[in-house]
N, C-alpha and C. Protein backbone atom coordinates (compact mmCIF):
# COMPACT_ATOMS: atom_id res chain seq x y z
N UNK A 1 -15.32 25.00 -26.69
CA UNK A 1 -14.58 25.52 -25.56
C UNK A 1 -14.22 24.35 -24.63
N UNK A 2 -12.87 24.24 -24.24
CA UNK A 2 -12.78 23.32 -23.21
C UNK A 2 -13.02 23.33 -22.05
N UNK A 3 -13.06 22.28 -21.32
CA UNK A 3 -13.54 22.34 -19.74
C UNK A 3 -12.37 22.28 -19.20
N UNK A 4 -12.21 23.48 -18.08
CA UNK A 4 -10.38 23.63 -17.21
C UNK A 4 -10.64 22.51 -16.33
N UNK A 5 -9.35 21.94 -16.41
CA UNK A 5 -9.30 20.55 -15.22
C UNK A 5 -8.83 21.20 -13.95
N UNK A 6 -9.62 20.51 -13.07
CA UNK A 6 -9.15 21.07 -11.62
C UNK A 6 -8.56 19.66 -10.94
N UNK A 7 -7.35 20.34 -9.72
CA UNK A 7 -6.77 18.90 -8.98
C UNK A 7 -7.65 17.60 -8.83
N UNK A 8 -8.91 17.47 -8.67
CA UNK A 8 -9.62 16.52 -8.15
C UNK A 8 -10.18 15.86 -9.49
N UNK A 9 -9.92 16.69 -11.05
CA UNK A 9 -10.78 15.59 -11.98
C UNK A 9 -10.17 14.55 -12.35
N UNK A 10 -10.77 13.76 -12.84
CA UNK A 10 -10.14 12.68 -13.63
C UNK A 10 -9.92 12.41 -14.69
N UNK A 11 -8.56 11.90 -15.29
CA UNK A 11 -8.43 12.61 -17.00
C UNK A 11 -9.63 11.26 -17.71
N UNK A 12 -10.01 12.17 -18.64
CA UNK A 12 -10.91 11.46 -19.51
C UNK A 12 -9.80 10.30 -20.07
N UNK A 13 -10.46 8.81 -20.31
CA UNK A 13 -9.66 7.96 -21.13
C UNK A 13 -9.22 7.15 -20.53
N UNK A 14 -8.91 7.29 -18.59
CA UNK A 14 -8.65 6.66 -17.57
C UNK A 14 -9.49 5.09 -16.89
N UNK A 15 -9.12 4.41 -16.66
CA UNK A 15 -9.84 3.62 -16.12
C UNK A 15 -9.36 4.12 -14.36
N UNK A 16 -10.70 3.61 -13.71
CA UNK A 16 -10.48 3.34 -11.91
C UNK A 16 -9.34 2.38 -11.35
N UNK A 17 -8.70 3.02 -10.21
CA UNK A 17 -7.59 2.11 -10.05
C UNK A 17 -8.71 0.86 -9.36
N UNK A 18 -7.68 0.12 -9.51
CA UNK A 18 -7.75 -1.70 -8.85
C UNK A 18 -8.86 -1.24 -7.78
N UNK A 19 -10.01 -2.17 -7.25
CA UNK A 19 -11.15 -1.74 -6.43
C UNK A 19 -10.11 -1.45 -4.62
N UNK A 20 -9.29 -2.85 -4.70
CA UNK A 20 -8.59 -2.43 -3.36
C UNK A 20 -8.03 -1.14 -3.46
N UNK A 21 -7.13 -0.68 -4.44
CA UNK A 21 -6.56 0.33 -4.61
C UNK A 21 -7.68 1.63 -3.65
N UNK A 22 -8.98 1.85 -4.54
CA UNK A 22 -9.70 2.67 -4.42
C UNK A 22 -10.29 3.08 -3.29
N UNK A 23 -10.53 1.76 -2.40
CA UNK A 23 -10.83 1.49 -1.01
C UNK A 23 -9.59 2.44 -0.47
N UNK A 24 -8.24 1.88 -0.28
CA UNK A 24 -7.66 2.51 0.42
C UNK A 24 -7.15 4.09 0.06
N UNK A 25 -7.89 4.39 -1.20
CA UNK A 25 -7.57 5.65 -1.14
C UNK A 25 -8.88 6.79 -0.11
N UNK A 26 -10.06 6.03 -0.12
CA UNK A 26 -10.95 6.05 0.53
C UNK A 26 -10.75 6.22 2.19
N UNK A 27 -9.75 5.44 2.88
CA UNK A 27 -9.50 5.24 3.83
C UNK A 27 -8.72 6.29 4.53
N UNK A 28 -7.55 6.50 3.55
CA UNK A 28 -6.17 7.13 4.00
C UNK A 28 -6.43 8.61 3.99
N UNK A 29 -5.31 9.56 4.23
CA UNK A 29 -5.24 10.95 3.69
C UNK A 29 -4.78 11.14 2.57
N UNK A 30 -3.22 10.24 2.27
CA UNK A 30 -2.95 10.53 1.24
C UNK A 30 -3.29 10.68 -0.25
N UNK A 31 -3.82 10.82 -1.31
CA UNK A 31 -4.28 10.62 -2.45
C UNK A 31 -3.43 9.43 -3.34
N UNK A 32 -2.22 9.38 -3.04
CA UNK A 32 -1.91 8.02 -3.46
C UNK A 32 -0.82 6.71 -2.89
N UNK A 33 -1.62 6.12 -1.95
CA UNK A 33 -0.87 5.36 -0.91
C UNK A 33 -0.03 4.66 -1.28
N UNK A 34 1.08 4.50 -0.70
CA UNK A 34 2.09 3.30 -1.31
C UNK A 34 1.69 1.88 -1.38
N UNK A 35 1.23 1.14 -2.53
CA UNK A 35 1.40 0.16 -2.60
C UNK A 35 2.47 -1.00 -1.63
N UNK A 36 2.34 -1.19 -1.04
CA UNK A 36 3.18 -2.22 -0.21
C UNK A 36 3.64 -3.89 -0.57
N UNK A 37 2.07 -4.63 -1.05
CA UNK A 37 1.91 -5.75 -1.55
C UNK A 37 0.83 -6.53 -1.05
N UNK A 38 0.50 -7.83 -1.11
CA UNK A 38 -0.72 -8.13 -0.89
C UNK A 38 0.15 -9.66 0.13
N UNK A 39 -0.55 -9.57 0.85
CA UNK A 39 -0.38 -10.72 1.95
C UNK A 39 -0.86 -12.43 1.67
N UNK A 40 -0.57 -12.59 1.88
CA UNK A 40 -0.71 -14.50 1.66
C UNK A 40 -2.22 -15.04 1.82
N UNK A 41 -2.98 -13.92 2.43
CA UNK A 41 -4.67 -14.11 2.46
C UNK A 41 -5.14 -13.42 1.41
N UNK A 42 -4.72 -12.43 0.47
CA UNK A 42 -5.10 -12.01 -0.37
C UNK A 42 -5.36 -10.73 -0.28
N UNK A 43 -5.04 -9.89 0.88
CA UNK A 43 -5.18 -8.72 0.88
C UNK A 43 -4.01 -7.69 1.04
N UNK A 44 -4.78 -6.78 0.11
CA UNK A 44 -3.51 -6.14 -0.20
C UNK A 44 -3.42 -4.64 0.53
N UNK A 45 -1.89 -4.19 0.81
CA UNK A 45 -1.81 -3.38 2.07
C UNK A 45 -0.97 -1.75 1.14
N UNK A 46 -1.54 -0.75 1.83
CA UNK A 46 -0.96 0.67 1.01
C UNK A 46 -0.57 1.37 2.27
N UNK A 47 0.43 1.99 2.15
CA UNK A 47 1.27 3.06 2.80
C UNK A 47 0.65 4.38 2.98
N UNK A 48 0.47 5.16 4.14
CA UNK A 48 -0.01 6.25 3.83
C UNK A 48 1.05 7.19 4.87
N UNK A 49 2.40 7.83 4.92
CA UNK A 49 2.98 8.06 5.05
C UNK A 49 2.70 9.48 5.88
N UNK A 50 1.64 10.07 5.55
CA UNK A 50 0.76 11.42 6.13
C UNK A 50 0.21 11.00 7.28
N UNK A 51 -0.54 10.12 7.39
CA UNK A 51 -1.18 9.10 8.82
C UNK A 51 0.00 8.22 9.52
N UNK A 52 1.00 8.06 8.78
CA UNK A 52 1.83 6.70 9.36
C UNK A 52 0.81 5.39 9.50
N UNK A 53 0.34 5.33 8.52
CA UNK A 53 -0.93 3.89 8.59
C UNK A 53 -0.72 2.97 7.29
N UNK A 54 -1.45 2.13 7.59
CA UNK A 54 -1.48 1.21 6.98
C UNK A 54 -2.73 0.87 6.61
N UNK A 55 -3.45 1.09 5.13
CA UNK A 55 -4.76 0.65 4.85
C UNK A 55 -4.92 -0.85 4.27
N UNK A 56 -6.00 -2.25 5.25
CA UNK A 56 -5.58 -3.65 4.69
C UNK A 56 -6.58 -3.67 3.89
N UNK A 57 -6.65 -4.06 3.19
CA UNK A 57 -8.21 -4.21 1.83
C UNK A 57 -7.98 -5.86 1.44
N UNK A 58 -8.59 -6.05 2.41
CA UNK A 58 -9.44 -8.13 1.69
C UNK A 58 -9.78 -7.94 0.46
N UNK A 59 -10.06 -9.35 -0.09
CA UNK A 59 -10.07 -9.68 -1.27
C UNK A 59 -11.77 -9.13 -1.45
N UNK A 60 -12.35 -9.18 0.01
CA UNK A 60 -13.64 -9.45 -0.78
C UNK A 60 -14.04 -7.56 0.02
N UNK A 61 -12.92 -6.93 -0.22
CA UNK A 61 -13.16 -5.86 0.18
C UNK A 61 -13.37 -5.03 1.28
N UNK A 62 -13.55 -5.93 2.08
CA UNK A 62 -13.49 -5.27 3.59
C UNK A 62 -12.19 -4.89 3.76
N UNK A 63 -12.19 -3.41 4.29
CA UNK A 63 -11.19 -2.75 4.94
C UNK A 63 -10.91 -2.22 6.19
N UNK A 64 -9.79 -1.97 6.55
CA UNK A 64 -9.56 -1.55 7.83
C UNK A 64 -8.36 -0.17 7.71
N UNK A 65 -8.50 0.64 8.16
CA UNK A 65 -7.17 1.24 8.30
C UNK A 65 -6.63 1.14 9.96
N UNK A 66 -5.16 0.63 9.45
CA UNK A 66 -3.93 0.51 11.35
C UNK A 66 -3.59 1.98 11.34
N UNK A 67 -3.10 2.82 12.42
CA UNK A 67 -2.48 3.72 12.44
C UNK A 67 -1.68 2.86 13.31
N UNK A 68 -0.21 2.67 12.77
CA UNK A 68 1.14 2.01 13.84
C UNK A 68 1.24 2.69 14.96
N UNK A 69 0.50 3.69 15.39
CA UNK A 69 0.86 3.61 17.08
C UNK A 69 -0.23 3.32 18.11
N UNK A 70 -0.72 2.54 16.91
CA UNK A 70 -1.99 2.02 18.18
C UNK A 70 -1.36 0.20 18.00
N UNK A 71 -0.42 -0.22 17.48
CA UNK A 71 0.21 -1.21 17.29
C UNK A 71 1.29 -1.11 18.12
N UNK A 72 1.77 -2.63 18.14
CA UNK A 72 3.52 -2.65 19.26
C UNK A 72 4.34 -2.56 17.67
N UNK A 73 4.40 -2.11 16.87
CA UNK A 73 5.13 -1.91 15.44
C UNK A 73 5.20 -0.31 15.46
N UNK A 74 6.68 -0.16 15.53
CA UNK A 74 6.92 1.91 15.80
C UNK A 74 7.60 1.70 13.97
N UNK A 75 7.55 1.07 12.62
CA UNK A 75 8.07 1.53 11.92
C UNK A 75 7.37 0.59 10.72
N UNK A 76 7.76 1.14 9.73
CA UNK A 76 6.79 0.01 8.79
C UNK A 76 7.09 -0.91 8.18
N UNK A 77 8.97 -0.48 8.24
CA UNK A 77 9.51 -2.32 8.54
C UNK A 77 9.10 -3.34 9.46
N UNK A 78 8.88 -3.10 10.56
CA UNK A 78 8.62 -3.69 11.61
C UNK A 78 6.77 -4.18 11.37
N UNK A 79 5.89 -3.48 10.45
CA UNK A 79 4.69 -4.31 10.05
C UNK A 79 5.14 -5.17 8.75
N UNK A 80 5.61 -4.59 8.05
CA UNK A 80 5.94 -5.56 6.64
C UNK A 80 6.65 -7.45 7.67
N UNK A 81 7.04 -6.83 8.75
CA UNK A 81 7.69 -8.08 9.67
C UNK A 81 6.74 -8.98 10.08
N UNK A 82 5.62 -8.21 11.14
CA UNK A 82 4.34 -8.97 11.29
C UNK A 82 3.68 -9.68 10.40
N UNK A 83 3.88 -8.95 9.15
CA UNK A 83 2.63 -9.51 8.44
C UNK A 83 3.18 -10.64 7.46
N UNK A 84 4.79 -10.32 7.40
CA UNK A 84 5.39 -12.01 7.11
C UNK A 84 5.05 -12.38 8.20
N UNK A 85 5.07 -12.74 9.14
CA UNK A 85 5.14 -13.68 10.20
C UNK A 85 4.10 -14.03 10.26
N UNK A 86 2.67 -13.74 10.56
CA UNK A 86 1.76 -14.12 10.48
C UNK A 86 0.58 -14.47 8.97
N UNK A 87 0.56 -13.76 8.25
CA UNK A 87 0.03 -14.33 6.91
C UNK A 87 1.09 -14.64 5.52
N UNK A 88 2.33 -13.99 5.49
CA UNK A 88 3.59 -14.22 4.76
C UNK A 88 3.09 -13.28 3.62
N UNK A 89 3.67 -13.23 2.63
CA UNK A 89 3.47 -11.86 1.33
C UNK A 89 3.79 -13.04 0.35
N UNK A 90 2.32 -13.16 -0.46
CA UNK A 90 2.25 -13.71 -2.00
C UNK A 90 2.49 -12.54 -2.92
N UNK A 91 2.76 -11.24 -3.14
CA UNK A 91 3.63 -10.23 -3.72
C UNK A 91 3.97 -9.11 -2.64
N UNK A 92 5.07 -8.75 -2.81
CA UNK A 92 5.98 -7.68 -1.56
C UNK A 92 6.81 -8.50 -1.14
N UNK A 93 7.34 -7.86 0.24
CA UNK A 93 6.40 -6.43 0.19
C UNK A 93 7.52 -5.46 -0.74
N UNK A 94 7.25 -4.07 -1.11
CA UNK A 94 7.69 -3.65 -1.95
C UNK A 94 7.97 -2.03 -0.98
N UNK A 95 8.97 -2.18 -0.07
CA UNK A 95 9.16 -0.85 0.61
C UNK A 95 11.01 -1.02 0.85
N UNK A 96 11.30 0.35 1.31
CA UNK A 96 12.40 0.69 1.33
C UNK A 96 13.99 -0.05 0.76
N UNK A 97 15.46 -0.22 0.57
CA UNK A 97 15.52 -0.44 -0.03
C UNK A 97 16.19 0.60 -0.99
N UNK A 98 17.23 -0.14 -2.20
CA UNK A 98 17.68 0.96 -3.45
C UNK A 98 18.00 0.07 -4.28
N UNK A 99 18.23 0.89 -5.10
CA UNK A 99 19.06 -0.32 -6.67
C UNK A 99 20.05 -1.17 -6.29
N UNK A 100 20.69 -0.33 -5.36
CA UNK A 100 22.04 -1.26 -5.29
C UNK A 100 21.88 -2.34 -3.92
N UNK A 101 20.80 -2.13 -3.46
CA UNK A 101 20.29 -3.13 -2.37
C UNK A 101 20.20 -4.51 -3.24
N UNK A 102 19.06 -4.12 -4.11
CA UNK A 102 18.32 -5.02 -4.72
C UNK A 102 19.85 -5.83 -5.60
N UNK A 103 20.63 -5.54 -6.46
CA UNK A 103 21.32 -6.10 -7.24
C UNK A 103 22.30 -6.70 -6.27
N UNK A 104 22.74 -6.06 -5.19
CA UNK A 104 23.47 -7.04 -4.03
C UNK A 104 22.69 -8.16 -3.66
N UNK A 105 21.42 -7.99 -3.69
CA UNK A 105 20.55 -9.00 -3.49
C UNK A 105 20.50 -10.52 -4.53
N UNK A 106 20.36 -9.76 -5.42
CA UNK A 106 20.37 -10.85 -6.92
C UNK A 106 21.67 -11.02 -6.85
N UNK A 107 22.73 -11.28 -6.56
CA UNK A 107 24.07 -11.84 -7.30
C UNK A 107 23.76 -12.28 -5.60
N UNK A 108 23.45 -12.40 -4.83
CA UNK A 108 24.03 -13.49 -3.77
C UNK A 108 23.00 -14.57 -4.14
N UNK A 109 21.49 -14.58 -4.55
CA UNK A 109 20.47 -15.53 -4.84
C UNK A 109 21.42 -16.76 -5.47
């Protein structure tokens, strides 16, 4: 007889997402935060669009969650901005944006 899966199991065969990943799912409301990208210190930042926050997860795991209105940043362009400016993005950031952004993008490179 099989066992009925309910919303919260996990399919057998799965590995755990990335440990930062897991942290910020830990943090947030959402169940699966937007990946954003990881900052030039090594930590990597997820979207949680339900909170309007931002969960940061260090390399060595310490986390924090921002809610942007306890910040001078009212949008999450405007943190993806900060956080070039102050630590810069070794991958990202990876938010808003379309296909045809991106390919206008590549033919001017």
């Amino acid at each position: 007889m099989s066992k009925s899966a309910t919303p919260t199991s996990k399919s057998v065969g799965t590995t755990d997402a990335h440990p930062q990943e897991r942290i910020a799912r830990e943090l947030l409301t959402q169940g699966r935060p937007l990946f954003l990208g990881v900052d030039g210190e090594g930590a990597a930042h997820y979207w949680d669009s339900y909170e309007f926050a931002v969960a940061v997860v260090a390399r060595d795991n310490r986390a924090e969650k921002v809610p942007l209105a306890d910040t001078p940043y009212e949008t999450l362009a405007g943190w993806c901005e900060y956080t070039q400016d102050e630590r810069g993005w070794a991958v990202g950031p990876h938010v808003g944006g379309n296909i045809v952004d991106d390919l206008a993008r590549g033919l001017n490179a």
